[in-house]
PDB file of N, CA and C in Angstrom:
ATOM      1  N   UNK A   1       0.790  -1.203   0.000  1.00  0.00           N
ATOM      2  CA  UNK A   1       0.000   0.000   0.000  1.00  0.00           C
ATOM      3  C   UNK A   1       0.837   1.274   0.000  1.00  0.00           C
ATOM      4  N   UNK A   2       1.990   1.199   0.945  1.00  0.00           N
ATOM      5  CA  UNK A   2       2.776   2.239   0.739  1.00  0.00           C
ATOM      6  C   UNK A   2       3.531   3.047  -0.830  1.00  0.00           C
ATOM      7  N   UNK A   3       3.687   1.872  -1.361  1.00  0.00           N
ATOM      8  CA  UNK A   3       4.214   2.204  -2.335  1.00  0.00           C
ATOM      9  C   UNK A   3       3.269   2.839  -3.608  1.00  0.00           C
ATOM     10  N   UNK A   4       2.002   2.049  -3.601  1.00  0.00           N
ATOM     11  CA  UNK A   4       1.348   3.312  -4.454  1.00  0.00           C
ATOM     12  C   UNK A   4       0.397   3.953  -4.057  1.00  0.00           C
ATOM     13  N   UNK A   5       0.499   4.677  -3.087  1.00  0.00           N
ATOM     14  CA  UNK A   5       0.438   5.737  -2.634  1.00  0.00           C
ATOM     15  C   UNK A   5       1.750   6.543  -2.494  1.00  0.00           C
ATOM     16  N   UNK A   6       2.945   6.391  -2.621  1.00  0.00           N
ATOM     17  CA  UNK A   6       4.171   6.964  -3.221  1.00  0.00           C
ATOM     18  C   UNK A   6       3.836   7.511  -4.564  1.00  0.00           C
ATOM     19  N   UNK A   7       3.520   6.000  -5.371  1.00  0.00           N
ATOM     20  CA  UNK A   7       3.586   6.484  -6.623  1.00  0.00           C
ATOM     21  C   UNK A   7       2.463   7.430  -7.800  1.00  0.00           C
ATOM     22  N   UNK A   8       1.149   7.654  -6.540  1.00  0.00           N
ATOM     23  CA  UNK A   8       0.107   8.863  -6.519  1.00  0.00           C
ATOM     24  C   UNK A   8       1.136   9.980  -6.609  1.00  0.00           C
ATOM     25  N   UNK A   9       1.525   9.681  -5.112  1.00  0.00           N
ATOM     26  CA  UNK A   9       1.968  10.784  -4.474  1.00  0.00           C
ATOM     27  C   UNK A   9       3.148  11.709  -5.727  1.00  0.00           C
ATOM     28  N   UNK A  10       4.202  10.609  -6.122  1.00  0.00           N
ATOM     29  CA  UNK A  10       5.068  11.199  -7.210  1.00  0.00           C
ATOM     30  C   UNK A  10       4.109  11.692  -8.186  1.00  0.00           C
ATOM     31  N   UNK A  11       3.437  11.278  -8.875  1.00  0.00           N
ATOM     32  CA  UNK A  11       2.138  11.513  -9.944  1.00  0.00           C
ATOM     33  C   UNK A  11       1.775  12.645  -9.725  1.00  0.00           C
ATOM     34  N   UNK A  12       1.419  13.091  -8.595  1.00  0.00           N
ATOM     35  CA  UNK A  12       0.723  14.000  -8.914  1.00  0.00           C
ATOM     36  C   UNK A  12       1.493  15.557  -8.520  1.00  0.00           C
ATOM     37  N   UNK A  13       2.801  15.121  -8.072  1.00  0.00           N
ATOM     38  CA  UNK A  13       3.757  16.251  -7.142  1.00  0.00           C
ATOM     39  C   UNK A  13       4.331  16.515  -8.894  1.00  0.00           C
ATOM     40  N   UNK A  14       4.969  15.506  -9.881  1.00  0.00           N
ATOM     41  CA  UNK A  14       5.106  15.687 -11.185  1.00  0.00           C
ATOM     42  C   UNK A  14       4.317  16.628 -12.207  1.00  0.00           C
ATOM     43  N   UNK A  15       3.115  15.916 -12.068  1.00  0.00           N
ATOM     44  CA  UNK A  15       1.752  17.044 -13.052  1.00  0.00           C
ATOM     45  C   UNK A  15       1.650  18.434 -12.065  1.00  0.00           C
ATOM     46  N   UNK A  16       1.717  18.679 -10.698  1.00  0.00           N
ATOM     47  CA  UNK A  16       2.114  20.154  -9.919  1.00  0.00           C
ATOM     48  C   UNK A  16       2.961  20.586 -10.983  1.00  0.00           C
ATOM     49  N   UNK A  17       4.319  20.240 -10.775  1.00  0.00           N
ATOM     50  CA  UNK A  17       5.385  20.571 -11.102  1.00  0.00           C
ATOM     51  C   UNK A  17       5.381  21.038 -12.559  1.00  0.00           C
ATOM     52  N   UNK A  18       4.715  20.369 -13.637  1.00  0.00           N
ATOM     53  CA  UNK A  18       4.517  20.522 -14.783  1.00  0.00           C
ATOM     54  C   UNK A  18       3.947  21.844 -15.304  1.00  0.00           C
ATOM     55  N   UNK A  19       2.459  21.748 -14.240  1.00  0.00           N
ATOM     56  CA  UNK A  19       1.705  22.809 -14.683  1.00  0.00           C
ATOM     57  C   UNK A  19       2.451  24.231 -13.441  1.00  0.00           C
ATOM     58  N   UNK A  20       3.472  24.394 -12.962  1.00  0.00           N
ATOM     59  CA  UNK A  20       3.873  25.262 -11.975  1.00  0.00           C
ATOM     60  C   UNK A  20       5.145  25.917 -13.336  1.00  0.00           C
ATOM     61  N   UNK A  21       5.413  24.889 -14.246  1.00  0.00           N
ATOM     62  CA  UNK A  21       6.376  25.163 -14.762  1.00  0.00           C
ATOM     63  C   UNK A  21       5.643  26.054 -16.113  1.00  0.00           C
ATOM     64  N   UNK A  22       4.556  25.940 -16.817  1.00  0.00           N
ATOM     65  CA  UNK A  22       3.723  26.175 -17.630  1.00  0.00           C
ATOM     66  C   UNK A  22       3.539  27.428 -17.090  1.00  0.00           C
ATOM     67  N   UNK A  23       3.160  28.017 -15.687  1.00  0.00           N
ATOM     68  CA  UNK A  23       2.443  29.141 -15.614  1.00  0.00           C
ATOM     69  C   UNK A  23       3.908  29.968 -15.278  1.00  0.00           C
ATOM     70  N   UNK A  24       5.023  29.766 -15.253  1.00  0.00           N
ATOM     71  CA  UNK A  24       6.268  30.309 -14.752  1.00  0.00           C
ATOM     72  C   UNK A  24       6.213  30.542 -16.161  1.00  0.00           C
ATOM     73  N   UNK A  25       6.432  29.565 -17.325  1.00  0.00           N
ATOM     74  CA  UNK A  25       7.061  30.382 -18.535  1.00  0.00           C
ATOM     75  C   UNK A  25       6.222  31.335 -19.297  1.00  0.00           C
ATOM     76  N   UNK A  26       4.887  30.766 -19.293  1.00  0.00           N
ATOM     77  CA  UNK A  26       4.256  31.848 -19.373  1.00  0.00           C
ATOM     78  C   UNK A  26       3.971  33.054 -18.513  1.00  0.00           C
ATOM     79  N   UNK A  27       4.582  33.386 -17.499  1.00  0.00           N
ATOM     80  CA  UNK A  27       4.383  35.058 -16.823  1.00  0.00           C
ATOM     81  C   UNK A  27       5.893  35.162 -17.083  1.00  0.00           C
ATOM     82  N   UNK A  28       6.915  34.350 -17.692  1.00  0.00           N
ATOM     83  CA  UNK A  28       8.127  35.314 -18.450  1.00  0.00           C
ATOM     84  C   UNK A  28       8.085  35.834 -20.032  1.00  0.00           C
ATOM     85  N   UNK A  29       6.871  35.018 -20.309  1.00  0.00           N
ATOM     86  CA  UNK A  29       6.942  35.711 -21.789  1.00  0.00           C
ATOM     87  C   UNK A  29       6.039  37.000 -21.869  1.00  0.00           C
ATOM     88  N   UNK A  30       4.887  37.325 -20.815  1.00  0.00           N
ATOM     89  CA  UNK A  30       4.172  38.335 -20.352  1.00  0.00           C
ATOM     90  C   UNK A  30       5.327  39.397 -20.060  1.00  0.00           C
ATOM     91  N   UNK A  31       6.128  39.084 -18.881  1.00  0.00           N
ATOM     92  CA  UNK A  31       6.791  39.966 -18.472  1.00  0.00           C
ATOM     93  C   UNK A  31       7.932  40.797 -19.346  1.00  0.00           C
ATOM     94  N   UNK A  32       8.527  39.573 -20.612  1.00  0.00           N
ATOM     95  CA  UNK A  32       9.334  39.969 -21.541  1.00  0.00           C
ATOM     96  C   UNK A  32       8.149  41.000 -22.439  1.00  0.00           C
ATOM     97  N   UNK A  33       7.303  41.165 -23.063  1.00  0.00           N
ATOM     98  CA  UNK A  33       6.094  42.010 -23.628  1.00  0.00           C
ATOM     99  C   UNK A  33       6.072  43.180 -23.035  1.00  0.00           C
ATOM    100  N   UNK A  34       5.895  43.115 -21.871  1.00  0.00           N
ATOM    101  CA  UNK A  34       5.883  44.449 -20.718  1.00  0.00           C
ATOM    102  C   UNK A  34       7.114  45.351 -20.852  1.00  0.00           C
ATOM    103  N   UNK A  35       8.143  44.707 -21.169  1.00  0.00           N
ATOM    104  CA  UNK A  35       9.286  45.474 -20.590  1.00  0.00           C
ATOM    105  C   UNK A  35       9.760  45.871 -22.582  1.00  0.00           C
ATOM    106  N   UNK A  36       9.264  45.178 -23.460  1.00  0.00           N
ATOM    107  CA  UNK A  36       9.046  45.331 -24.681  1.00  0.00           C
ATOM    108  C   UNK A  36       8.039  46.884 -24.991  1.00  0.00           C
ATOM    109  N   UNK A  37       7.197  46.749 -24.354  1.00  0.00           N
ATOM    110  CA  UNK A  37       6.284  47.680 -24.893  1.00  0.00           C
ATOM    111  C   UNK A  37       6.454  49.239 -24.891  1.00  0.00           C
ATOM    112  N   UNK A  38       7.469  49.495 -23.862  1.00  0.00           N
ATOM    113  CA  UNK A  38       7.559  50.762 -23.515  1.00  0.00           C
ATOM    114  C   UNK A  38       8.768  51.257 -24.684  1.00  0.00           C
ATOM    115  N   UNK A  39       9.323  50.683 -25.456  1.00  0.00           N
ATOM    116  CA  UNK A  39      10.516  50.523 -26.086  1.00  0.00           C
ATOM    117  C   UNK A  39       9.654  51.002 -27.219  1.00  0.00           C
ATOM    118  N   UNK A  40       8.638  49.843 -28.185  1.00  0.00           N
ATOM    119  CA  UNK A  40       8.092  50.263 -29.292  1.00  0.00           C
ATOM    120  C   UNK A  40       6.747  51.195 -29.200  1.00  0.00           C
ATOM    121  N   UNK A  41       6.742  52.056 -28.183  1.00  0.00           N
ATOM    122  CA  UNK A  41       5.581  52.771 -27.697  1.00  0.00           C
ATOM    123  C   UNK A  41       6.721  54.248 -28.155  1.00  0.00           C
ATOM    124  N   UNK A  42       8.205  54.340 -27.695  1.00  0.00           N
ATOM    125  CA  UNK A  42       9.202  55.381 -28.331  1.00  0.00           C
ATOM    126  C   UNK A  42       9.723  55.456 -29.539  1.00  0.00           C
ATOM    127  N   UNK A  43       9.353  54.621 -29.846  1.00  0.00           N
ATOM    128  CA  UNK A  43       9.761  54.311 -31.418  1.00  0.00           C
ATOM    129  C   UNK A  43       8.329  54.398 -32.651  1.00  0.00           C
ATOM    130  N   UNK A  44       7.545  54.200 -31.900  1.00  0.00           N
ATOM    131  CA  UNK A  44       6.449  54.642 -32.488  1.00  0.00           C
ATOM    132  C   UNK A  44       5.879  56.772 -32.316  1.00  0.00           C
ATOM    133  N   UNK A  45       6.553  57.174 -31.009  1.00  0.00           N
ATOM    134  CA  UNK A  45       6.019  58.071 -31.170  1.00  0.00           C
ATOM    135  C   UNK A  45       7.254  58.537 -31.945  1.00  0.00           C
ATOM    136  N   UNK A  46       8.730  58.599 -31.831  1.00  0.00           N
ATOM    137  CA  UNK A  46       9.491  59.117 -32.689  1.00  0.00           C
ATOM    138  C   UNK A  46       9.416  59.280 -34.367  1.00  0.00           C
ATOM    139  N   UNK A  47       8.920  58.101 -34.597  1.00  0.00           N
ATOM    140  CA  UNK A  47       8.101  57.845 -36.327  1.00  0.00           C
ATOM    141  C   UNK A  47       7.347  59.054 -36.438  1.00  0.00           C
ATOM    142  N   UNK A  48       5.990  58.870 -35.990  1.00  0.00           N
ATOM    143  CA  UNK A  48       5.109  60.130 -35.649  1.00  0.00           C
ATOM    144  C   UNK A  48       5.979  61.252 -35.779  1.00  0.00           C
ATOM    145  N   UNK A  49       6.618  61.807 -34.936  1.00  0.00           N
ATOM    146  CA  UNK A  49       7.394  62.967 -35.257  1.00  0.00           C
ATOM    147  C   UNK A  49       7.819  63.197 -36.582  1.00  0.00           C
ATOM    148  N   UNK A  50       8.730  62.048 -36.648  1.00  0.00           N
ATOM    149  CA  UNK A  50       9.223  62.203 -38.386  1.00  0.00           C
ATOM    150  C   UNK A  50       8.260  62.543 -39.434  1.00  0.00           C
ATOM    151  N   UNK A  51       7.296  61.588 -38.964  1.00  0.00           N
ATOM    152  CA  UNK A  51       5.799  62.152 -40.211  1.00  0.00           C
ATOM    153  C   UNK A  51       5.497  63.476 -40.090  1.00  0.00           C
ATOM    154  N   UNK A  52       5.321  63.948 -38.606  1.00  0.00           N
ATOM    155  CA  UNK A  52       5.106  65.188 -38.822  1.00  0.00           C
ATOM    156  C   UNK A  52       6.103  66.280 -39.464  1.00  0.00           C
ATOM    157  N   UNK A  53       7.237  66.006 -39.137  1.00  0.00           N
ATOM    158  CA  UNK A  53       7.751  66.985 -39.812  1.00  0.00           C
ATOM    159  C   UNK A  53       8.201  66.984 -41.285  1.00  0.00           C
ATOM    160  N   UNK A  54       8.431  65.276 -41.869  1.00  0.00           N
ATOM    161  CA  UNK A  54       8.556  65.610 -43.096  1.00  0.00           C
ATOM    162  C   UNK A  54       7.243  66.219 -43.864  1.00  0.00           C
ATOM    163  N   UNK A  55       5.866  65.486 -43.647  1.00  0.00           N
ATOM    164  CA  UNK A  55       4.604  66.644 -43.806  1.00  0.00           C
ATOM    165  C   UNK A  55       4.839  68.133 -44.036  1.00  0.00           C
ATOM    166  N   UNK A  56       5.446  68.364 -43.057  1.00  0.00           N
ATOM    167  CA  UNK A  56       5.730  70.132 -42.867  1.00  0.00           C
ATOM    168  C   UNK A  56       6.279  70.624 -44.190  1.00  0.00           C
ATOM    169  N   UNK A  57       7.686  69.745 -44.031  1.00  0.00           N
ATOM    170  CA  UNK A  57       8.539  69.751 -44.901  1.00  0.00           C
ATOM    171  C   UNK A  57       8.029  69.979 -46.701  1.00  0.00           C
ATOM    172  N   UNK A  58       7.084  68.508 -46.652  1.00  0.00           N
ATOM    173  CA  UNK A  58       6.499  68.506 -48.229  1.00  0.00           C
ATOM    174  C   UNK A  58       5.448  70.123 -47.860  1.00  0.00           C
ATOM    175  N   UNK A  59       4.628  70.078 -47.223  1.00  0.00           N
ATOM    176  CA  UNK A  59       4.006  71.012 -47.707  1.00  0.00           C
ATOM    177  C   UNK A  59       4.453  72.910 -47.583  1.00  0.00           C
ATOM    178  N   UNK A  60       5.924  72.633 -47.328  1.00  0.00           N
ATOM    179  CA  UNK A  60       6.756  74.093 -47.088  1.00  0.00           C
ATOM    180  C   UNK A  60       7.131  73.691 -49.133  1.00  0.00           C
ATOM    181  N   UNK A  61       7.984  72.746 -49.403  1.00  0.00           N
ATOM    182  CA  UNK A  61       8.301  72.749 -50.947  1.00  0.00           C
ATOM    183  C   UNK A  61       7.331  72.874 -51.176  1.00  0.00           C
ATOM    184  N   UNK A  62       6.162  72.292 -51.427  1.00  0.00           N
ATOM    185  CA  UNK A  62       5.106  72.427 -52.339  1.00  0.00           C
ATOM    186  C   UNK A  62       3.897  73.980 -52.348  1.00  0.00           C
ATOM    187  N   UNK A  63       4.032  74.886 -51.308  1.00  0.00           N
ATOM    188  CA  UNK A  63       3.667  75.838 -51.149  1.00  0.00           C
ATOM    189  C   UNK A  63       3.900  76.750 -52.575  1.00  0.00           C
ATOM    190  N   UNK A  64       2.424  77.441 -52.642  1.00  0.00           N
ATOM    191  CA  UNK A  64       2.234  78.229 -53.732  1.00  0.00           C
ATOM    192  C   UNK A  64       3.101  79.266 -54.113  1.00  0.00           C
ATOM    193  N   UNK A  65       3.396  80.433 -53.110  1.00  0.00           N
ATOM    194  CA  UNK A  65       4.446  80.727 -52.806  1.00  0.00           C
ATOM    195  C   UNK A  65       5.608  80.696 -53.076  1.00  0.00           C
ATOM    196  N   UNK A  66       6.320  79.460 -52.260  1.00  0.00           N
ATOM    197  CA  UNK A  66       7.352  79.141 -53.029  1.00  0.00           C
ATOM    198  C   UNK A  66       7.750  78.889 -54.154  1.00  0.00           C
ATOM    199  N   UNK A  67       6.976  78.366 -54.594  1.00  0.00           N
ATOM    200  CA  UNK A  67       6.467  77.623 -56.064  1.00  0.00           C
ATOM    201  C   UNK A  67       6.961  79.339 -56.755  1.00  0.00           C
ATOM    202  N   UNK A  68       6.298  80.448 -56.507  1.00  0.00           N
ATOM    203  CA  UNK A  68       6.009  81.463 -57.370  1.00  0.00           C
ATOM    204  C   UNK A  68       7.532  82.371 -57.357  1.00  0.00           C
ATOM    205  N   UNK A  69       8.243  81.937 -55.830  1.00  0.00           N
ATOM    206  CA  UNK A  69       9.194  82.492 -55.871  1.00  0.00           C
ATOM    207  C   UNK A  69      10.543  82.113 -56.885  1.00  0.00           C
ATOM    208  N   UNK A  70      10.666  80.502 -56.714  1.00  0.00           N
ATOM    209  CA  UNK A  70      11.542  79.908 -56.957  1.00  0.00           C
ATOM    210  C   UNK A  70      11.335  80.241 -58.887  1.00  0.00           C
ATOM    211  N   UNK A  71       9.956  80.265 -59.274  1.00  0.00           N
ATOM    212  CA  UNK A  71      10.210  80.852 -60.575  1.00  0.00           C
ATOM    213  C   UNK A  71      10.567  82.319 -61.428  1.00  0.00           C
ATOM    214  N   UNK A  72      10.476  82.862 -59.794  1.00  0.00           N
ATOM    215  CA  UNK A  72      11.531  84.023 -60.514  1.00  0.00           C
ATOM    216  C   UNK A  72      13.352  83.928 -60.245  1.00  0.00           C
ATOM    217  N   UNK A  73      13.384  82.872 -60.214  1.00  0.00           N
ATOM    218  CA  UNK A  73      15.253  82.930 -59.922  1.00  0.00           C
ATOM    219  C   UNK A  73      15.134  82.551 -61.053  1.00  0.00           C
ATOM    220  N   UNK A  74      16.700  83.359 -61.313  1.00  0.00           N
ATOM    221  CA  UNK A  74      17.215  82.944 -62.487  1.00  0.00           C
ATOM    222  C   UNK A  74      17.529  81.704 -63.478  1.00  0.00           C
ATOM    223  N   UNK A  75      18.395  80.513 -62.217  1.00  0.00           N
ATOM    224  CA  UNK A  75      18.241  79.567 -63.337  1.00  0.00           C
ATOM    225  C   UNK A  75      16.754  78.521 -63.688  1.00  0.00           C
ATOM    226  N   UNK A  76      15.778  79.332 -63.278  1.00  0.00           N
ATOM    227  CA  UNK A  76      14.116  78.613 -63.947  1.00  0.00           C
ATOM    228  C   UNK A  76      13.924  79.661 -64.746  1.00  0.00           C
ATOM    229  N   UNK A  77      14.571  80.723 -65.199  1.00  0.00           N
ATOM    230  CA  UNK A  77      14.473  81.694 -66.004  1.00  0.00           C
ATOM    231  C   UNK A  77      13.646  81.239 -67.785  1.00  0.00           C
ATOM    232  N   UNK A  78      14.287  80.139 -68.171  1.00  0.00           N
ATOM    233  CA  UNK A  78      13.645  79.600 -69.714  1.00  0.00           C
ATOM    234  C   UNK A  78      12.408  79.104 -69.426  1.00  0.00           C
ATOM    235  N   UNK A  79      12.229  78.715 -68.021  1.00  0.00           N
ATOM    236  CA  UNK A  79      10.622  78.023 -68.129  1.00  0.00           C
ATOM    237  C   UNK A  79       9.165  79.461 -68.329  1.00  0.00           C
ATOM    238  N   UNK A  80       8.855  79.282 -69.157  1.00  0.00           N
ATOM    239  CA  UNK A  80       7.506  79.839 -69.639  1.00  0.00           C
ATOM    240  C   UNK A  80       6.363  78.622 -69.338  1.00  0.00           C
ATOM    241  N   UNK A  81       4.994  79.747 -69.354  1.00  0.00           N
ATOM    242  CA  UNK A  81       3.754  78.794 -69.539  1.00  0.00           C
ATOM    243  C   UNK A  81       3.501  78.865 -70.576  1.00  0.00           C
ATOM    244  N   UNK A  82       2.896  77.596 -71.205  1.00  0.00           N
ATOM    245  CA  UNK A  82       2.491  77.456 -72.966  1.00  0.00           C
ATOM    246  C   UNK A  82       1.743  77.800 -73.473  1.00  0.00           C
ATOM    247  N   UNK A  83       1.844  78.036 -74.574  1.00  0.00           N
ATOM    248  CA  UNK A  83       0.572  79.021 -75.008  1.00  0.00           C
ATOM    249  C   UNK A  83      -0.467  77.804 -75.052  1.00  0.00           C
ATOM    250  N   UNK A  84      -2.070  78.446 -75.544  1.00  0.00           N
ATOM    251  CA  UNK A  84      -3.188  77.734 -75.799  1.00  0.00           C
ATOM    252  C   UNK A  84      -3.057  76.121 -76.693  1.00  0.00           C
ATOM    253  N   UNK A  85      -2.314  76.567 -77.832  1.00  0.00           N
ATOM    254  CA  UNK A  85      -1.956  76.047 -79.148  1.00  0.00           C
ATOM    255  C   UNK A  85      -1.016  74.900 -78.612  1.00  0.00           C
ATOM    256  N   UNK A  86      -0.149  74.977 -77.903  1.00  0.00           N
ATOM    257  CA  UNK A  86       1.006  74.370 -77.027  1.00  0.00           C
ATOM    258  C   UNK A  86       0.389  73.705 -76.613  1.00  0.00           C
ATOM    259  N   UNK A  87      -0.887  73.105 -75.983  1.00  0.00           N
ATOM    260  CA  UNK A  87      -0.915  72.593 -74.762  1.00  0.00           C
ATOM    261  C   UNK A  87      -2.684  71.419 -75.608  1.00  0.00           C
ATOM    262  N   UNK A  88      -1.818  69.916 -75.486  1.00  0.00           N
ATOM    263  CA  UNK A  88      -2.756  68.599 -75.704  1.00  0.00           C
ATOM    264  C   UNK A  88      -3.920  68.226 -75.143  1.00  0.00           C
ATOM    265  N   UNK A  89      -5.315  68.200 -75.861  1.00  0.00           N
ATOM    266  CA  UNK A  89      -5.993  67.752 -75.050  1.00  0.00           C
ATOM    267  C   UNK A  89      -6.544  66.609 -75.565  1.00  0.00           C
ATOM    268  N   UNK A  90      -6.431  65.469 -74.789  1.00  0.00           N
ATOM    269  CA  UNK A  90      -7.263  64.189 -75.434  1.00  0.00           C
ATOM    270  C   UNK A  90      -8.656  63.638 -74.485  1.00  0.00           C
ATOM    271  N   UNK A  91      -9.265  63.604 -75.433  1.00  0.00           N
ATOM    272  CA  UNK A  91     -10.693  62.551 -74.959  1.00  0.00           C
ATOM    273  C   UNK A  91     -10.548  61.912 -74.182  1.00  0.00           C
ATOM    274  N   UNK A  92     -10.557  61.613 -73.102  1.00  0.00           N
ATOM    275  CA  UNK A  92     -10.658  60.254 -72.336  1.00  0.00           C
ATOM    276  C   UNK A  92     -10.708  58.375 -72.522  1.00  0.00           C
ATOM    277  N   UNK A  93     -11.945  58.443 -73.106  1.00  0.00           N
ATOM    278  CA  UNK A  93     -11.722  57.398 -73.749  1.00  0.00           C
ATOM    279  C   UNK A  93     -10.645  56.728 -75.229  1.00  0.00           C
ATOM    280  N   UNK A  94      -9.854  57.893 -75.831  1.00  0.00           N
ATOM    281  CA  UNK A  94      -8.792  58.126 -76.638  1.00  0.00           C
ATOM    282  C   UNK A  94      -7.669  57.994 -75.705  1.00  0.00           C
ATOM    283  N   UNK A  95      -7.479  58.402 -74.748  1.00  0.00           N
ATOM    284  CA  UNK A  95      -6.531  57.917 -73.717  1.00  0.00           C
ATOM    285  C   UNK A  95      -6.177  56.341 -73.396  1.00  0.00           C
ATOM    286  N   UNK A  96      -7.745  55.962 -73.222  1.00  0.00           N
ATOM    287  CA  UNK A  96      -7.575  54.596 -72.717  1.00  0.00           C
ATOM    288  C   UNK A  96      -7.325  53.410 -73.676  1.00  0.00           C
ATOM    289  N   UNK A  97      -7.376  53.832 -75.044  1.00  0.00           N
ATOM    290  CA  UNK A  97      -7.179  53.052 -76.091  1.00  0.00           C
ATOM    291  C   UNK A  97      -5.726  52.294 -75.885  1.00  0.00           C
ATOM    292  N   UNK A  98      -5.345  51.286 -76.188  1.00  0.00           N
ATOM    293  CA  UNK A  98      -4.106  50.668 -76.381  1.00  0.00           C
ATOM    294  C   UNK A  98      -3.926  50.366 -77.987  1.00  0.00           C
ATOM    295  N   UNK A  99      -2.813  49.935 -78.075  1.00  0.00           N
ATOM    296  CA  UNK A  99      -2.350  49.789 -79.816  1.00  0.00           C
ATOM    297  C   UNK A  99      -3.259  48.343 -79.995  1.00  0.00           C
ATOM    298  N   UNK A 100      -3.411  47.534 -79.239  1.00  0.00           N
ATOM    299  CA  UNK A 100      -3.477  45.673 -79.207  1.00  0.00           C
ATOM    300  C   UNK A 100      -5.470  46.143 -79.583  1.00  0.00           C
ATOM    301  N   UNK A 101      -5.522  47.130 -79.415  1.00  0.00           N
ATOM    302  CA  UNK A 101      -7.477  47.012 -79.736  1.00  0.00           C
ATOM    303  C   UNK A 101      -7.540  47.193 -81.259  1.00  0.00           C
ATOM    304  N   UNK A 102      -6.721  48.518 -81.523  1.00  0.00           N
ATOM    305  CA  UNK A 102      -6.571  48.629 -82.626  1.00  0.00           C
ATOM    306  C   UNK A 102      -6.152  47.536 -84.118  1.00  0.00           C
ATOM    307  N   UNK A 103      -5.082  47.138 -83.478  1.00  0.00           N
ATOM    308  CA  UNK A 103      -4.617  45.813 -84.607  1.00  0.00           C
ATOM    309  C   UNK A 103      -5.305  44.689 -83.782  1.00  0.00           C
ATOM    310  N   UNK A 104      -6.272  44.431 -83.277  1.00  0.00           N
ATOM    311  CA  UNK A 104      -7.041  43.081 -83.113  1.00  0.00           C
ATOM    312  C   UNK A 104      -7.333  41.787 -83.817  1.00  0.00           C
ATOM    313  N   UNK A 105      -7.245  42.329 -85.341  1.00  0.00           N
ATOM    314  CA  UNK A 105      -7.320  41.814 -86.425  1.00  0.00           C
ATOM    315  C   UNK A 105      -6.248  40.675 -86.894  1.00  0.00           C
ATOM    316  N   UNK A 106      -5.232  41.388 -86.212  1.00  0.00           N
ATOM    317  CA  UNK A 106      -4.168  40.513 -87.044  1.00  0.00           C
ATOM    318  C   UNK A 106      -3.707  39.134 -85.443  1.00  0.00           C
ATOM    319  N   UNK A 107      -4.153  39.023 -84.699  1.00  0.00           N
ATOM    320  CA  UNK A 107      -3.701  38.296 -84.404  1.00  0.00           C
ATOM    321  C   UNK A 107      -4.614  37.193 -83.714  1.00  0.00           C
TER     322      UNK A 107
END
């Protein structure tokens, strides 16, 4: 009788042990996350920053303004706007045409 009741006893001190070991590695992979998060929480707001300022950035070049200034310096000096006659206008659906509709025929 002694003996299995030992071998309960091992049985079930084993499956403890098992599931003691299960909830240990899992509150280190929790705890590794935790100590993770504060890391890509600075790296996320630093991004953010960057967006914001390259934003700034594009919309300081792209400003009308500038735009109007930079075409009075000299070396944009040859650029003109085109006359009426100068300037293509196509149909839409003439746009969307490809060559392969056109020669359909031959192949």
């Amino acid at each position: 009788m002694p003996r299995g009741l030992l071998l309960r006893l091992g049985f079930c001190l084993s499956v403890l042990s098992l599931c003691l070991y299960s909830y240990l590695n899992r509150q280190n992979g929790l705890t590794h996350l935790k100590i993770r998060l504060p890391q890509l929480e600075k790296e996320i707001k630093l991004i953010s920053e960057e967006n914001c300022r390259l934003q700034y950035e594009i919309d300081r070049i792209e400003s009308p303004m500038r735009l109007i200034e930079l075409a009075h310096r000299p070396e944009f000096s040859n650029l003109k706007h085109p006359l009426m006659k100068e300037v293509l206008t196509l149909p839409e659906g003439i746009a969307l045409k490809t060559d392969a509709d056109s020669t359909s025929g031959l192949w």
